[in-house]
N, C-alpha and C. Protein backbone atom coordinates (compact mmCIF):
# COMPACT_ATOMS: atom_id res chain seq x y z
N UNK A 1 119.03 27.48 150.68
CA UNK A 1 118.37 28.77 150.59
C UNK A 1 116.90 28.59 150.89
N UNK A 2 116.44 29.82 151.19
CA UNK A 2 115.16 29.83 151.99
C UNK A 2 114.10 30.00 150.77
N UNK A 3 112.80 28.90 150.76
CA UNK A 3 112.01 29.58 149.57
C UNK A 3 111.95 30.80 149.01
N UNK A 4 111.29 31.65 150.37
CA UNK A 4 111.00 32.99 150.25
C UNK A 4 112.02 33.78 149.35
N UNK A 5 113.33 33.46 149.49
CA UNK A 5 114.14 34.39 149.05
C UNK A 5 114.31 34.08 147.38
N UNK A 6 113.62 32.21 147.13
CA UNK A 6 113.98 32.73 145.83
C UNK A 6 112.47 33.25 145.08
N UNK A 7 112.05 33.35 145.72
CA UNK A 7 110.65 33.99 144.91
C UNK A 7 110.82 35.39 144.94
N UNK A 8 112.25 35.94 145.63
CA UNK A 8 112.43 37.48 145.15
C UNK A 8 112.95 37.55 144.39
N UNK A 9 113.93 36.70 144.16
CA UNK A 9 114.69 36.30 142.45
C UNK A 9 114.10 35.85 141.53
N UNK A 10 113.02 35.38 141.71
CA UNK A 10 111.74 34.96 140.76
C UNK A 10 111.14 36.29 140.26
N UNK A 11 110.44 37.16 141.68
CA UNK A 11 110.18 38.17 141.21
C UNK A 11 111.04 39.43 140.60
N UNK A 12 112.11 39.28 140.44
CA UNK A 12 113.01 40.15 140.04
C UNK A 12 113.20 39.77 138.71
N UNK A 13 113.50 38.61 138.13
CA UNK A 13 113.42 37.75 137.13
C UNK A 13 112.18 38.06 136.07
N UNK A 14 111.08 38.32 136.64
CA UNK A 14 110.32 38.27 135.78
C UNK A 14 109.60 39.74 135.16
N UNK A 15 110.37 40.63 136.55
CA UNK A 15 110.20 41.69 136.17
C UNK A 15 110.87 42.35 134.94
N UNK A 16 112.34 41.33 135.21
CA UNK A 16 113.35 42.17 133.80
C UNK A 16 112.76 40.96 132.49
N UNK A 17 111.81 40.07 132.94
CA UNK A 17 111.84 39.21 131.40
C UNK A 17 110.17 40.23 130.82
N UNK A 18 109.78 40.74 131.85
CA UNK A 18 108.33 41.83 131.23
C UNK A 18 109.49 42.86 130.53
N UNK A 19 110.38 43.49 130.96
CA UNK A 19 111.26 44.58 130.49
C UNK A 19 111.80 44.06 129.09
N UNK A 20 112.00 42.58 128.67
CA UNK A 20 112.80 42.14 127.70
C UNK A 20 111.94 42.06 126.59
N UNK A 21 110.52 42.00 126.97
CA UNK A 21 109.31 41.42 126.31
C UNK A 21 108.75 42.84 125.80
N UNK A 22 108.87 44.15 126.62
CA UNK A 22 108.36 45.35 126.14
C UNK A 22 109.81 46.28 125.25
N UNK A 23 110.93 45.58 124.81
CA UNK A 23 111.64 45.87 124.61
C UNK A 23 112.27 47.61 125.16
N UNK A 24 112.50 47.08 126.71
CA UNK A 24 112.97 48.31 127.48
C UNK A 24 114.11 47.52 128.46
N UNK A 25 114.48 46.52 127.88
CA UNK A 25 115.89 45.61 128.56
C UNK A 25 117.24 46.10 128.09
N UNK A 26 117.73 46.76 129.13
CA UNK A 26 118.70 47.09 128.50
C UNK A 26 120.21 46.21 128.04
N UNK A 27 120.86 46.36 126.93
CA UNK A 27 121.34 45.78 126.02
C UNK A 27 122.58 44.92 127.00
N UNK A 28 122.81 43.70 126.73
CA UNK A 28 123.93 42.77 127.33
C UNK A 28 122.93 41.99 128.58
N UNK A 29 121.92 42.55 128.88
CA UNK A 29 121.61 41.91 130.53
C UNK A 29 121.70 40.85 130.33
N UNK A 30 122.03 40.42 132.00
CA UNK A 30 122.42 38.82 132.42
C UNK A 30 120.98 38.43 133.36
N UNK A 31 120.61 38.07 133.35
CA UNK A 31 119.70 36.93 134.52
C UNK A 31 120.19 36.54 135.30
N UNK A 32 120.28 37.22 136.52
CA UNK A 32 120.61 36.21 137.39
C UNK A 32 119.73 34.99 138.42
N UNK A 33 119.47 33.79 138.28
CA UNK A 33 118.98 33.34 138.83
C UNK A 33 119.22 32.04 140.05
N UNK A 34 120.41 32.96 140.60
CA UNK A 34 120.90 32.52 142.14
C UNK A 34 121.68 31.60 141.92
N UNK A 35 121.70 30.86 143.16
CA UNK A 35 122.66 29.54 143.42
C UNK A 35 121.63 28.38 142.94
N UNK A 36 122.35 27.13 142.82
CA UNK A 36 121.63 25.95 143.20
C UNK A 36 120.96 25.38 144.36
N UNK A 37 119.57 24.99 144.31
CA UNK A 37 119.55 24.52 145.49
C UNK A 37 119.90 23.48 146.38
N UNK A 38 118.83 22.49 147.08
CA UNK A 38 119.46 20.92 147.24
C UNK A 38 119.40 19.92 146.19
N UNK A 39 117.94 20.17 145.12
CA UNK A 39 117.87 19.26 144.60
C UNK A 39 119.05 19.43 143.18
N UNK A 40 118.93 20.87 143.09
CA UNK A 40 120.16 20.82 142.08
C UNK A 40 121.75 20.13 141.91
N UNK A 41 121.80 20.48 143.52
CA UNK A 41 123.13 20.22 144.06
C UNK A 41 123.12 18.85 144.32
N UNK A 42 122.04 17.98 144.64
CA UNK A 42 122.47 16.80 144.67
C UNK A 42 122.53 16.11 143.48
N UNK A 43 122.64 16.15 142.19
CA UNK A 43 122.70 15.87 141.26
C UNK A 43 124.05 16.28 140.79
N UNK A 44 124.93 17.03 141.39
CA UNK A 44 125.97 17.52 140.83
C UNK A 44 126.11 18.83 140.39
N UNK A 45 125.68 19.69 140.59
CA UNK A 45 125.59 21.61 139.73
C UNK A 45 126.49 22.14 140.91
N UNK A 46 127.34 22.76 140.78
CA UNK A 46 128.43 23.07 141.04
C UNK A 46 127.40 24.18 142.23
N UNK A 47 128.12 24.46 143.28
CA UNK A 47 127.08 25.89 143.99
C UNK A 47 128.13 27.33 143.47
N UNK A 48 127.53 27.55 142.19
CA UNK A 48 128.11 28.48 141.64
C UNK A 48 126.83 29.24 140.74
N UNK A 49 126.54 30.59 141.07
CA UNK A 49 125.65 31.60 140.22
C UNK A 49 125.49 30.62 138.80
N UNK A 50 123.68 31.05 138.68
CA UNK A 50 123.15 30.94 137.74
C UNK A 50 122.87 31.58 136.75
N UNK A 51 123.55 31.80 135.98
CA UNK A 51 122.62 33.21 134.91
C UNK A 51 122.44 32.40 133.59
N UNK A 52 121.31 33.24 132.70
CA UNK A 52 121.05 33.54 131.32
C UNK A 52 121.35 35.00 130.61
N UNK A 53 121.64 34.81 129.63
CA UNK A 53 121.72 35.96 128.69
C UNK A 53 120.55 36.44 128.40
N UNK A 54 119.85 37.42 128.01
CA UNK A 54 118.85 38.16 127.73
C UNK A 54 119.02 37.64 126.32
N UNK A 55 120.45 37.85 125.13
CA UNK A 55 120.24 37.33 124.26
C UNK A 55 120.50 36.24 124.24
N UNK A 56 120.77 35.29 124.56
CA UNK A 56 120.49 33.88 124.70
C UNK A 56 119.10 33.74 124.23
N UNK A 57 118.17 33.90 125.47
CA UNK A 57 117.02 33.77 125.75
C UNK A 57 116.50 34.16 124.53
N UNK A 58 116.42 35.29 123.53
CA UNK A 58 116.03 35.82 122.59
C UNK A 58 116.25 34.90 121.70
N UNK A 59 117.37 34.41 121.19
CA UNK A 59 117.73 33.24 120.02
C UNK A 59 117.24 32.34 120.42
N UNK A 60 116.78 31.57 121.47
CA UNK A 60 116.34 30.24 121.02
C UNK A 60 115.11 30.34 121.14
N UNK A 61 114.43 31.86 121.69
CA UNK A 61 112.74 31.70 121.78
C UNK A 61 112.40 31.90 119.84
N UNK A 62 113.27 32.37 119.39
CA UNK A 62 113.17 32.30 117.73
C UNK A 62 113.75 31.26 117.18
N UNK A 63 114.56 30.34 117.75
CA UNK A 63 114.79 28.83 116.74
C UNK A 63 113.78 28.42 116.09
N UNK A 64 114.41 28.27 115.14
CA UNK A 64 113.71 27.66 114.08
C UNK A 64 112.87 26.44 114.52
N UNK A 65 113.83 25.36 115.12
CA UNK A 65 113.13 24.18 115.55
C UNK A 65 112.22 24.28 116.97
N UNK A 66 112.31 25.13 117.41
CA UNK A 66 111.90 24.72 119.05
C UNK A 66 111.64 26.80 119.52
N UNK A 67 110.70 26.93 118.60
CA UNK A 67 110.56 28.31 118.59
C UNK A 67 109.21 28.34 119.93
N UNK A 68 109.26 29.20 120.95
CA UNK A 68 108.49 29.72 121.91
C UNK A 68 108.27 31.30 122.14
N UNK A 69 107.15 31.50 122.68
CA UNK A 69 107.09 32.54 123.44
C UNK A 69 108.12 33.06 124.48
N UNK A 70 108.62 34.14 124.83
CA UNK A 70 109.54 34.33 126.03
C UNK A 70 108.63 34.65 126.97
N UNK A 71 107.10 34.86 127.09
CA UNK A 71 106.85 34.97 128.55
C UNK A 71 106.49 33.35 128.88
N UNK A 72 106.51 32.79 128.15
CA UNK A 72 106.70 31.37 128.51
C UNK A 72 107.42 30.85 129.68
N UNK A 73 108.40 31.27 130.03
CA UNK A 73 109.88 31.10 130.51
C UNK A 73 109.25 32.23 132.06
N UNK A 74 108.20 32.71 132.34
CA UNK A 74 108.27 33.56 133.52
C UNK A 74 108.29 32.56 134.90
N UNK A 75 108.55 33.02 135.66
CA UNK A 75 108.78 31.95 136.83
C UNK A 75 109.64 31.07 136.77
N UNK A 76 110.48 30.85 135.73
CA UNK A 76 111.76 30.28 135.61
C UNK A 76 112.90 29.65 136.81
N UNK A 77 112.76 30.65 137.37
CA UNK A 77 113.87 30.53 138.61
C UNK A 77 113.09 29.82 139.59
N UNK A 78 111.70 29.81 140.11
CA UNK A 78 110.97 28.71 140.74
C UNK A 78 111.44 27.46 140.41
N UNK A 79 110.67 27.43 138.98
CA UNK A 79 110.52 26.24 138.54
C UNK A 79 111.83 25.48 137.87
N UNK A 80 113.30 26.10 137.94
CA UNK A 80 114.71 25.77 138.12
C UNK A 80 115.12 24.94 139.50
N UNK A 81 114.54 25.43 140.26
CA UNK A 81 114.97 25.06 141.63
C UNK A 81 113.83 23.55 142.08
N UNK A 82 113.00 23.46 141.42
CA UNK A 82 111.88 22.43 141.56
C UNK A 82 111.27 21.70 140.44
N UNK A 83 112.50 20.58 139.81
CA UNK A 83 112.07 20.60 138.86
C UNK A 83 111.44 19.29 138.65
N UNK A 84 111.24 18.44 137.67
CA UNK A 84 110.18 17.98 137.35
C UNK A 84 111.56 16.32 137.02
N UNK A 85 113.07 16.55 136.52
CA UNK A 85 113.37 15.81 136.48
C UNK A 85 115.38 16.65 135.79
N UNK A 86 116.20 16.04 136.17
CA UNK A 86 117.61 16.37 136.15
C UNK A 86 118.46 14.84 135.25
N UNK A 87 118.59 15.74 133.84
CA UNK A 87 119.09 13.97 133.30
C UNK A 87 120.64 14.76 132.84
N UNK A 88 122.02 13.53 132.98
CA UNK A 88 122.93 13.73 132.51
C UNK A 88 122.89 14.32 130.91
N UNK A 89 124.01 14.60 130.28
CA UNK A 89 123.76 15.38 129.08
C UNK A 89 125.56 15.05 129.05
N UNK A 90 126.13 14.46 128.04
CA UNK A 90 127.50 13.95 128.16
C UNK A 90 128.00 13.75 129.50
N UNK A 91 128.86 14.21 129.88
CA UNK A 91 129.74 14.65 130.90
C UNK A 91 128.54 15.53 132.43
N UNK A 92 128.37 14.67 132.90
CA UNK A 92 127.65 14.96 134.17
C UNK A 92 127.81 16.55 135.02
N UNK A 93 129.44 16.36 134.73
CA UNK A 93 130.50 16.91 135.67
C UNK A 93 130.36 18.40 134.92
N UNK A 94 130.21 18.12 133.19
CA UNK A 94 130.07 19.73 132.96
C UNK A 94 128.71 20.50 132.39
N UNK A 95 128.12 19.29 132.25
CA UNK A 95 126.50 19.91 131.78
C UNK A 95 125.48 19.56 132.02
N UNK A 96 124.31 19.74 132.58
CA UNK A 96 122.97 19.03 132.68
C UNK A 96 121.48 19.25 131.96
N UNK A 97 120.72 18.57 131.53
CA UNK A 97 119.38 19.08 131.41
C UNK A 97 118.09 18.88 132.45
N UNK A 98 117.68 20.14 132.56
CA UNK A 98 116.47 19.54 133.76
C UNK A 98 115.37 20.45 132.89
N UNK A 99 114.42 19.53 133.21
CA UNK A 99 113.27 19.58 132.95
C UNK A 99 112.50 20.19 133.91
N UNK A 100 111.56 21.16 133.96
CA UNK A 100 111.05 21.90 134.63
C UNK A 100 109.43 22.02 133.82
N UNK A 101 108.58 22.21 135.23
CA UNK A 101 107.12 22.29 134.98
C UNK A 101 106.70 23.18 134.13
N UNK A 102 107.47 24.63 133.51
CA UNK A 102 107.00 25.36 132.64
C UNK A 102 106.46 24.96 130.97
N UNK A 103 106.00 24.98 130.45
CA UNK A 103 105.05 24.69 129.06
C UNK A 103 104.63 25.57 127.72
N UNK A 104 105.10 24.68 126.91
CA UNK A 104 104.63 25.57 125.90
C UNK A 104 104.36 24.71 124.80
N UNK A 105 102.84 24.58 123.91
CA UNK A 105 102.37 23.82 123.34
C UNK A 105 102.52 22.20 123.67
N UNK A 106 102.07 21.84 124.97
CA UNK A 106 102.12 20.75 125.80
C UNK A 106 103.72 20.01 126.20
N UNK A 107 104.28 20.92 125.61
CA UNK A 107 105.79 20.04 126.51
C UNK A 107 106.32 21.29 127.30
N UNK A 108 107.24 20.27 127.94
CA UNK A 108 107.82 21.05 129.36
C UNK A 108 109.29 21.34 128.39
N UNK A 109 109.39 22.47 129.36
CA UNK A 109 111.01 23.16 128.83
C UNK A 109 112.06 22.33 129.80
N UNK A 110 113.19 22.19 128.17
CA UNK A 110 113.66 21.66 129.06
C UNK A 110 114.81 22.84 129.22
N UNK A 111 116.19 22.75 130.30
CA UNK A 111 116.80 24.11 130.16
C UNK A 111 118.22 23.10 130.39
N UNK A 112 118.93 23.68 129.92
CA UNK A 112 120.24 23.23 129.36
C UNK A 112 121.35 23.91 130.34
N UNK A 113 122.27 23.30 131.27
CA UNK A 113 122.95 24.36 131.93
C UNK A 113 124.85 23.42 131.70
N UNK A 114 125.44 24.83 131.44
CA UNK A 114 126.56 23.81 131.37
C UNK A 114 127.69 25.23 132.68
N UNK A 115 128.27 24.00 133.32
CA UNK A 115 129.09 24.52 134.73
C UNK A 115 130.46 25.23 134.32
N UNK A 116 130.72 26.30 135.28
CA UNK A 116 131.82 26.57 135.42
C UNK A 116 132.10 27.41 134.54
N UNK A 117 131.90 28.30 134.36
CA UNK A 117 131.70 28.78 132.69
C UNK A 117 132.13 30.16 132.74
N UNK A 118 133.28 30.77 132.53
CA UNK A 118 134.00 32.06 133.40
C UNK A 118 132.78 33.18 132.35
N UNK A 119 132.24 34.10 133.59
CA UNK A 119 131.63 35.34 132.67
C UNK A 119 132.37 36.12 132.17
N UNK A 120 131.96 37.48 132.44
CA UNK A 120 132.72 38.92 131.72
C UNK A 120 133.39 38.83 132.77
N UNK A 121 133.35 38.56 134.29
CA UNK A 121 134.01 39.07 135.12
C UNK A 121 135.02 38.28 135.39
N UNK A 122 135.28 37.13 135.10
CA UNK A 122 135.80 35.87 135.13
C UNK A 122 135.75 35.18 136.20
N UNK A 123 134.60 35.22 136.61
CA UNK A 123 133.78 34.23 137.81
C UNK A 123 133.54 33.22 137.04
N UNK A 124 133.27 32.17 138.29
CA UNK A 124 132.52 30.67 137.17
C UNK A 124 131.55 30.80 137.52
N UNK A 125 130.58 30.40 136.81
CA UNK A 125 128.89 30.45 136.63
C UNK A 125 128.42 29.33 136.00
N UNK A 126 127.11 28.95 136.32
CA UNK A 126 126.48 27.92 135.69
C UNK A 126 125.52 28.29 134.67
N UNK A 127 126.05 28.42 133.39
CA UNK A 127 125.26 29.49 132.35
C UNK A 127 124.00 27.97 131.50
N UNK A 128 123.01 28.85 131.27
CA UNK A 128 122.11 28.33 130.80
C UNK A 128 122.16 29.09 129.02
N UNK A 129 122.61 28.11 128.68
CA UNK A 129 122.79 27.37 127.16
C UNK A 129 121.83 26.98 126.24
N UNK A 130 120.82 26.06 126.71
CA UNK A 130 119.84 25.54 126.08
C UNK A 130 118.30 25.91 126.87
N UNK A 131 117.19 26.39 126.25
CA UNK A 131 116.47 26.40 126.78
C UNK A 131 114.83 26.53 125.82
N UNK A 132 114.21 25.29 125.70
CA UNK A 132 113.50 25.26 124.68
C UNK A 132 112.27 23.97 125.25
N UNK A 133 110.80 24.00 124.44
CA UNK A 133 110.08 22.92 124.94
C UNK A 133 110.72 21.77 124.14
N UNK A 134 110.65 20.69 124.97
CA UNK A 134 110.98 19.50 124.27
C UNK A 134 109.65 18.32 124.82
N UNK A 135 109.80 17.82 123.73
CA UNK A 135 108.76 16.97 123.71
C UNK A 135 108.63 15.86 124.72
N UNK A 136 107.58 15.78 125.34
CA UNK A 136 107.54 15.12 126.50
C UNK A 136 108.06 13.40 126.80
N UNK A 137 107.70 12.75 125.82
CA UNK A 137 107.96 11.23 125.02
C UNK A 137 109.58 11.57 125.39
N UNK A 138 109.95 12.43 124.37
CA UNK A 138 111.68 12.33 124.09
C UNK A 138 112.44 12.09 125.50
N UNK A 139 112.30 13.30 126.31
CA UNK A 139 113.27 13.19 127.58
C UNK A 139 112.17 12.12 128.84
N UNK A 140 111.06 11.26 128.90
CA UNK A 140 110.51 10.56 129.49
C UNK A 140 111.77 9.12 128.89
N UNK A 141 111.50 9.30 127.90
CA UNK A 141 112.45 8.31 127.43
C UNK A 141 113.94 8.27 128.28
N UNK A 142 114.22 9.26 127.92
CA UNK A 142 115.65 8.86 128.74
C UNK A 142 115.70 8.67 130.39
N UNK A 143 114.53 8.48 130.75
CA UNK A 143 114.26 7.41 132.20
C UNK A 143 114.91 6.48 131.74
N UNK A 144 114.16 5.10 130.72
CA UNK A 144 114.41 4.78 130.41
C UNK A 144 115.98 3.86 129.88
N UNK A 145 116.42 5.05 129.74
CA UNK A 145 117.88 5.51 128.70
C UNK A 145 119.28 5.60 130.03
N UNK A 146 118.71 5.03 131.43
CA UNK A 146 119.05 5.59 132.71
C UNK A 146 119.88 6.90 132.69
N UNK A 147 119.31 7.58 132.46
CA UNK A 147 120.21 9.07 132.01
C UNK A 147 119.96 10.33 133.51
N UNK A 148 118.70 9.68 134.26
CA UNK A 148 118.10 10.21 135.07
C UNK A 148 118.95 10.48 136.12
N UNK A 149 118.88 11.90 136.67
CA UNK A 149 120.16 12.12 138.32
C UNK A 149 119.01 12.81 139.69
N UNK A 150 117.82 12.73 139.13
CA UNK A 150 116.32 13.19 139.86
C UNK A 150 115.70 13.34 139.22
N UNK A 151 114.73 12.51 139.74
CA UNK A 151 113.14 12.23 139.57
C UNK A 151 112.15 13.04 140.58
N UNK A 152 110.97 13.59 140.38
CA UNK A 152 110.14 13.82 141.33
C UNK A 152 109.01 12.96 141.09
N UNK A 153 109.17 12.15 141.28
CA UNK A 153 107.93 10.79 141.15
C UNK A 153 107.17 11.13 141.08
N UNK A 154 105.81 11.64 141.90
CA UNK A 154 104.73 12.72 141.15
C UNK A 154 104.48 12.97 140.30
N UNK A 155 105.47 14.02 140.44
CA UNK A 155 105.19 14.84 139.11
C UNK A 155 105.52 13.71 137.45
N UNK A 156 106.23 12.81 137.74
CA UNK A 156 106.73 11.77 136.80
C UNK A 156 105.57 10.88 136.53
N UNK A 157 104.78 10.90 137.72
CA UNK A 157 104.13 9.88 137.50
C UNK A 157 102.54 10.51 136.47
N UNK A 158 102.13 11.51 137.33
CA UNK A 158 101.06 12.15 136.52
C UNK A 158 101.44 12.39 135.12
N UNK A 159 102.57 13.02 134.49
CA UNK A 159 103.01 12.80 133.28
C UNK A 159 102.59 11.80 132.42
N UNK A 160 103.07 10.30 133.36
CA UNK A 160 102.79 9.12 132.66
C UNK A 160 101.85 8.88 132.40
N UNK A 161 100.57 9.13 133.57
CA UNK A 161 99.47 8.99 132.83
C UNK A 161 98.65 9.55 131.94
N UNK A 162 99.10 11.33 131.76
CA UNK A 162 98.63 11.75 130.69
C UNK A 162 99.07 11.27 129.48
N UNK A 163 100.74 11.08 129.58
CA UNK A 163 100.95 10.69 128.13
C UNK A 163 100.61 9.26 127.88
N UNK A 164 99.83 8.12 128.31
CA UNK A 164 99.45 7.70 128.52
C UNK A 164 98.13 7.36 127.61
N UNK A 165 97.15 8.34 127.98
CA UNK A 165 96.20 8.70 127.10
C UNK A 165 96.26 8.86 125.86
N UNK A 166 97.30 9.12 125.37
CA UNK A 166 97.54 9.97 124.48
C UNK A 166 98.04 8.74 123.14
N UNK A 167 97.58 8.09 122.49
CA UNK A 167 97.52 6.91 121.52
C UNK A 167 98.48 7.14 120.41
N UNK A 168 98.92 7.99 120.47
CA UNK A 168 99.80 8.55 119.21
C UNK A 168 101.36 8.57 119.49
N UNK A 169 101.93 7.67 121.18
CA UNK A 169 102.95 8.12 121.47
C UNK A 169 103.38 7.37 120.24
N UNK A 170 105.50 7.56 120.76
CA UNK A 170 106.39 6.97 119.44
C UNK A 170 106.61 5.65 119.76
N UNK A 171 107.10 4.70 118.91
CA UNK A 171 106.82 2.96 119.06
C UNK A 171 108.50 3.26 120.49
N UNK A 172 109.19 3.83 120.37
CA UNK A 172 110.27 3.90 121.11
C UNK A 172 110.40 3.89 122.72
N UNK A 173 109.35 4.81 123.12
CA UNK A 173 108.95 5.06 124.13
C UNK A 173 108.03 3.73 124.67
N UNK A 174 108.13 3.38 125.56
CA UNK A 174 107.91 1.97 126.47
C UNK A 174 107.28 2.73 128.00
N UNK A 175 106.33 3.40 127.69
CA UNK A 175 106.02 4.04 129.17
C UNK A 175 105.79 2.70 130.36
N UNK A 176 105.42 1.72 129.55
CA UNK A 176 105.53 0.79 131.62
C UNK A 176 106.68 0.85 132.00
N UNK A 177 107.85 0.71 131.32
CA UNK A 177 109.25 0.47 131.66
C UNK A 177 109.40 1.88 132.56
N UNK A 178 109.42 3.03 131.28
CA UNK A 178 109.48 4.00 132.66
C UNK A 178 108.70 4.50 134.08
N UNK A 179 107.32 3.61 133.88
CA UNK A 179 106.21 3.90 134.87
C UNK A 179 107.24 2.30 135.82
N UNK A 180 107.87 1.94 135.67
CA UNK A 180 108.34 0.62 136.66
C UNK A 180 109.54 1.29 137.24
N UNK A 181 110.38 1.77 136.65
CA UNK A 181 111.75 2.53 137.36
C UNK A 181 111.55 3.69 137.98
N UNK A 182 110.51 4.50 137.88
CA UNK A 182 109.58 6.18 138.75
C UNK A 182 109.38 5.28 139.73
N UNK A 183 108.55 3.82 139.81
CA UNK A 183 108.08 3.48 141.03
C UNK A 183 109.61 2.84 142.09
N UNK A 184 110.27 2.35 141.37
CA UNK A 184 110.83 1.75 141.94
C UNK A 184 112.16 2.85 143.52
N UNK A 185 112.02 4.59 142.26
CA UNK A 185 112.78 5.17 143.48
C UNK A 185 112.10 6.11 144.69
């Protein structure tokens, strides 16, 4: 798919997440946020529609543990399609987490998608399940953890050196190890 086109699904996206946010969304909406692209698809995501629940989205921006803003989440569907890093999550074949450049109180969201997943209509879809900041250390780690199915080195790498700076990481986290396996692909 052509950039352009998903930045109309971006912009469509964010128009109904302003609608969800002024509470004028109307009740059940789905998100749709397209197909997979290459980088999705080469990792394994089925080329099958993307959606979120409106209430989905609502419950976990109020979790208890991993509570966010929902305009947090705007540009979503960009930053789905370009993400920052794609790690297995059990079963490859039926679920993934990718990490994406969006932020909230310095970690990146990560978004949770599990495949195949019949809707109301009984289509399969790749429904997004999980979607919350997670702490940057935690899923850097699972470089590490070889859990990784894409990397964007870059973007992996600048990471490293912020967190880096940052003197307080956890004794667990071994950033040369993961700053040696980013370089190595």
């Amino acid at each position: 798919m052509k950039n352009n086109e998903y930045h109309i699904i971006n912009e469509v996206f964010n128009a109904r997440l302003e609608d969800q946010i002024n509470g004028t969304l109307m009740i059940g909406y789905i998100y749709e946020l397209d197909m997979p692209g290459k980088i999705l698809q080469s990792t394994g995501f089925p080329y099958e529609p993307i959606q979120l629940s409106a209430r989905q989205l609502t419950m976990k921006s109020v979790d208890k543990n991993h509570p966010f803003h929902i305009e947090s989440v705007k540009n979503l569907v960009i930053a789905l399609q370009n993400p920052i890093g794609v790690f297995s999550y059990g079963d490859k074949s039926k679920s993934q987490n990718v990490i994406v450049e969006l932020q909230y109180g310095n970690k990146n969201f990560l978004v949770g998608v599990h495949f195949n997943t019949p809707n109301a209509n009984c289509i399969s879809v790749s429904n997004i399940r999980g979607l919350f900041p997670k702490d940057n250390c935690e899923w850097l780690n699972w470089i590490a953890q070889e859990k990784a199915l894409y990397l964007n080195k870059k973007k992996i790498q600048k990471l490293i050196g912020i967190q880096g700076i940052n003197h307080s990481e956890p004794t667990y986290l071994d950033l040369n190890l993961v700053a040696k396996i980013v370089k190595k692909i």
